[in-house]
Protein backbone atom coordinates (compact mmCIF):
# COMPACT_ATOMS: atom_id res chain seq x y z
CA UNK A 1 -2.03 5.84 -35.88
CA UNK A 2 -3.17 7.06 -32.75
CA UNK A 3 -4.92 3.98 -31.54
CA UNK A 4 -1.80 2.27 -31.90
CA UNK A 5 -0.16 4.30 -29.79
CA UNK A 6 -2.71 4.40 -27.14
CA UNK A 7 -2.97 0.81 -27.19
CA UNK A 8 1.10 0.58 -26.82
CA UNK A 9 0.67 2.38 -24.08
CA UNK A 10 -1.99 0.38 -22.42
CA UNK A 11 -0.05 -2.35 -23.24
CA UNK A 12 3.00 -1.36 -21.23
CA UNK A 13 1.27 0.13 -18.31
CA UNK A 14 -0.29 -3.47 -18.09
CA UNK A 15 3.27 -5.10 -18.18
CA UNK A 16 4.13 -2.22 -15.51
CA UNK A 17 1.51 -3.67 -13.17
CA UNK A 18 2.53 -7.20 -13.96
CA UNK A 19 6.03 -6.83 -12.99
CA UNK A 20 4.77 -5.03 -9.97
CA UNK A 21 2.83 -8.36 -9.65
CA UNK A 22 5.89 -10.38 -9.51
CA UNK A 23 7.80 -7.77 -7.35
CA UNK A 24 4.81 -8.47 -4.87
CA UNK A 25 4.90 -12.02 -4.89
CA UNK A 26 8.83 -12.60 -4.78
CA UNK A 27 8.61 -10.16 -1.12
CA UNK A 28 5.86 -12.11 0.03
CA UNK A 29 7.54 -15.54 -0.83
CA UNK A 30 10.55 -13.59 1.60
CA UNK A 31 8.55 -12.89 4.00
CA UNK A 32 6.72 -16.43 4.08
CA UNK A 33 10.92 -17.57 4.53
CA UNK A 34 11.26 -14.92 7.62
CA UNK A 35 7.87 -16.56 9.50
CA UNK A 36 9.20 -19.90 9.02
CA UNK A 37 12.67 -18.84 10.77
CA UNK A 38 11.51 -16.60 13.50
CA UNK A 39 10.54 -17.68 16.86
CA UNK A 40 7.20 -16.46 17.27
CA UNK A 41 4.34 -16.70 19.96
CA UNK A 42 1.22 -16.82 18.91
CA UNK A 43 0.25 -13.55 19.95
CA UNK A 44 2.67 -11.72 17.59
CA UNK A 45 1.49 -14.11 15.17
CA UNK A 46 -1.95 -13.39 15.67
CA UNK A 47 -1.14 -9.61 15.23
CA UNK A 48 0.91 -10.10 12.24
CA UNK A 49 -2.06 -11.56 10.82
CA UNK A 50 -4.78 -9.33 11.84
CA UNK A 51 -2.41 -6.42 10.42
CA UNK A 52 -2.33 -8.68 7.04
CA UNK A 53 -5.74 -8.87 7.09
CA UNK A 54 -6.24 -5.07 7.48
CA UNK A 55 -4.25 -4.40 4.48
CA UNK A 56 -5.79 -7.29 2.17
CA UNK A 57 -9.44 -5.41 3.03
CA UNK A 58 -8.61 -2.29 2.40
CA UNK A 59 -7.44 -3.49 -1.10
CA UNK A 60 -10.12 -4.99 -2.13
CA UNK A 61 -12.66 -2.64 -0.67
CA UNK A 62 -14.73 -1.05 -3.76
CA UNK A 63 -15.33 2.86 -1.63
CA UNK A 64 -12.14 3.24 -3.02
CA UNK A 65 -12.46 2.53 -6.35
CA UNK A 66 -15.94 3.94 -6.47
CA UNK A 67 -14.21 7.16 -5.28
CA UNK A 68 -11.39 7.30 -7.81
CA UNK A 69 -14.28 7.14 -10.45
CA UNK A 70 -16.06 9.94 -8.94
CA UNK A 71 -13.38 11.66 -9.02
CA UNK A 72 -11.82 10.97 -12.71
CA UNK A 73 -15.29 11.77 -14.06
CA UNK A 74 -14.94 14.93 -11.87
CA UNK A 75 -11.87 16.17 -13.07
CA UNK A 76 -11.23 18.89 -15.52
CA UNK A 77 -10.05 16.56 -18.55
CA UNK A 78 -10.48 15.97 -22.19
CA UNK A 79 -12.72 13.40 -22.27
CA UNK A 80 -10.61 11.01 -24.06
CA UNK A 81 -8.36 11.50 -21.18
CA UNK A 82 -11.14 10.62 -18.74
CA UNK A 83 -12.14 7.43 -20.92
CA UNK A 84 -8.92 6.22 -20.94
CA UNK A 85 -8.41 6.88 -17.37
CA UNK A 86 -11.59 4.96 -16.13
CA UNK A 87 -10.58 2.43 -18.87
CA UNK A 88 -7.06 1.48 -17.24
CA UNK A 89 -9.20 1.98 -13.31
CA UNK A 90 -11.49 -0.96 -14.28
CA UNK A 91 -8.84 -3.00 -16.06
CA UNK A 92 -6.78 -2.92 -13.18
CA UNK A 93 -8.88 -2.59 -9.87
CA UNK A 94 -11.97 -5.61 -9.34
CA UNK A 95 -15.71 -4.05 -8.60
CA UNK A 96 -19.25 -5.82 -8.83
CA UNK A 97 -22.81 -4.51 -8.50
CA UNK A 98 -23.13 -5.27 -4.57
CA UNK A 99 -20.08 -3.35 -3.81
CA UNK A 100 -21.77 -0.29 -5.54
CA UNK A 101 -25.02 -1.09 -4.03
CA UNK A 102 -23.40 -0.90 -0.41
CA UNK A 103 -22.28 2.29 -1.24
CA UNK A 104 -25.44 3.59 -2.58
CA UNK A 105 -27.41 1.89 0.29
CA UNK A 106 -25.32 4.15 2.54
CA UNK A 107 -25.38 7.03 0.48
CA UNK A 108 -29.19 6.75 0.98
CA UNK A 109 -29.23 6.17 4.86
CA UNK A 110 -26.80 9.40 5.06
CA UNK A 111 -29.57 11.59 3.50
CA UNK A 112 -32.61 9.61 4.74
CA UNK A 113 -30.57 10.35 8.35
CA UNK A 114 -30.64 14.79 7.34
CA UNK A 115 -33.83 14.38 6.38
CA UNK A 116 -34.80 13.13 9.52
CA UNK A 117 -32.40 16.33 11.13
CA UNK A 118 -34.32 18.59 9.39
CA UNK A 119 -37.77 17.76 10.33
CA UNK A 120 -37.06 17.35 13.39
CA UNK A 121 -35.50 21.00 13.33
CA UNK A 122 -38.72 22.40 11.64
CA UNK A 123 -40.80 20.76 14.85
CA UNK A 124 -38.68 21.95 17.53
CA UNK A 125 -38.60 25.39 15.89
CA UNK A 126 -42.27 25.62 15.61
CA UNK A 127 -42.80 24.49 18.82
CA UNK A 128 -40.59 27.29 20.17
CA UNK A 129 -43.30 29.60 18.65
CA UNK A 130 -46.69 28.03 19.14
CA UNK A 131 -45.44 26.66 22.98
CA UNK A 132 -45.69 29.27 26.01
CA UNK A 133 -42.02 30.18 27.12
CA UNK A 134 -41.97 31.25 30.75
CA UNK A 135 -41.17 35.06 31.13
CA UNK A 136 -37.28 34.96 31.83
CA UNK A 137 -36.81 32.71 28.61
CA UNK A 138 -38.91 35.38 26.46
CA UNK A 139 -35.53 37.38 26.63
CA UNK A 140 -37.03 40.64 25.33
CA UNK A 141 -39.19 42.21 22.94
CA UNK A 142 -38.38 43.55 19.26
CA UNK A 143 -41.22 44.53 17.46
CA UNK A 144 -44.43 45.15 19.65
CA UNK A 145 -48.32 44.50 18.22
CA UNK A 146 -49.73 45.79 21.17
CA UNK A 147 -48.42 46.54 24.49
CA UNK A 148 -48.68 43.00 26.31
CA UNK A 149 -47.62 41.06 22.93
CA UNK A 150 -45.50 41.46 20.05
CA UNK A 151 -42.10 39.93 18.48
CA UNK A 152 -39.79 38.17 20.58
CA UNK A 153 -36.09 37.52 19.93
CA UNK A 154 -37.33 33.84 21.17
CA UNK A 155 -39.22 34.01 17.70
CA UNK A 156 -36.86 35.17 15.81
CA UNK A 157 -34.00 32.49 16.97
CA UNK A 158 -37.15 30.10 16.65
CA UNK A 159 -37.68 31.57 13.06
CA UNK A 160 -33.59 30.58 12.19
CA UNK A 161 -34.30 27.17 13.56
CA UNK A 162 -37.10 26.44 11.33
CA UNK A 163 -35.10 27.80 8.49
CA UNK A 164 -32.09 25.46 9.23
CA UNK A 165 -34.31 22.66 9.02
CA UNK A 166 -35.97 23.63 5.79
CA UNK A 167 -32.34 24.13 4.63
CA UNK A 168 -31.36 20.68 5.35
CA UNK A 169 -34.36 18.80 4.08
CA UNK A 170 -33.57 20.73 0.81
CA UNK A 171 -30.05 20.44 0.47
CA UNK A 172 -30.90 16.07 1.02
CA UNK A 173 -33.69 15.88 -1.84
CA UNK A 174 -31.96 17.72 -4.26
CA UNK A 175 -28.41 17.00 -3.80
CA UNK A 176 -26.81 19.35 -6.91
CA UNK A 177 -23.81 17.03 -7.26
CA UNK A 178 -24.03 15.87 -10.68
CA UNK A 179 -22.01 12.33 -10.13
CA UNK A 180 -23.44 11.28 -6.82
């Protein structure tokens, strides 16, 4: 009994979207009427269509979608509610495999980019310790070996440095987020 109701539901929520459909077309068929009677230079026009344009894109653009699924299979739901949530996302919005590969492609060039960050982080911070600072840059000393050497705060911010980095190329390997 159930799946008759859920596919009732489906079915209006489908004739929802169609009559939005139609709502769509009959202001665009208006619109179309309004051009044709205005006296417009071709600037305006220009703009008109670039904003058209714009808004067609950014429709059809997949981040979106791909973001709405992230965050369906995110949310705290039953998961029959999730299923039939995704179900109704795919029915309704258009995505292929090289709209998710773009977004994967960047996904990777995001963390290849930190990863990058961080080494570069671990070299500068190990070449604040290993490189000879002149005296005024030594700042002062905290923890003495002997009397002429011993540990610098120089060290210590060049220890937090090197951590940072470490922190970073960590947090980009293992990325804990399950759906990403």
């Amino acid at each position: 009994m159930t799946e008759k109701t859920k596919l009732t539901e489906d079915l209006i929520q489908l004739k929802h979207l169609e009559a939005k459909d139609e709502e769509l077309f009959q202001k665009l068929g208006e619109f179309m009427a309004l051009l044709d009677q205005s006296k417009l230079d071709s600037k305006n026009i220009q703009e008109i269509q670039d904003t058209i344009n714009t808004a067609i894109e950014r429709k059809v653009k997949s981040e979106d979608v791909i973001n709405e699924i992230k965050q369906i299979s995110m949310a705290n739901l039953d998961k029959l509610d999730q299923l039939d949530q995704l179900e109704f996302l795919l029915t309704t919005q258009h995505i292929d495999s090289r709209q998710v590969k773009k977004v994967v492609f960047k996904n990777f060039i995001l963390k290849f980019i930190k990863i990058i960050i961080g080494f570069l982080l671990l070299t500068l911070g190990f070449a604040m310790i290993i490189l000879p600072a002149p005296p005024y840059f030594e700042m002062f000393t905290i923890f003495y070996f002997n009397p002429n050497d011993g540990v610098t705060l120089m060290d210590v911010i060049s220890l937090i440095v090197i951590a940072v980095g470490i922190y970073i190329i960590v947090k980009s390997f293992f990325n804990f987020k399950p759906n990403e």
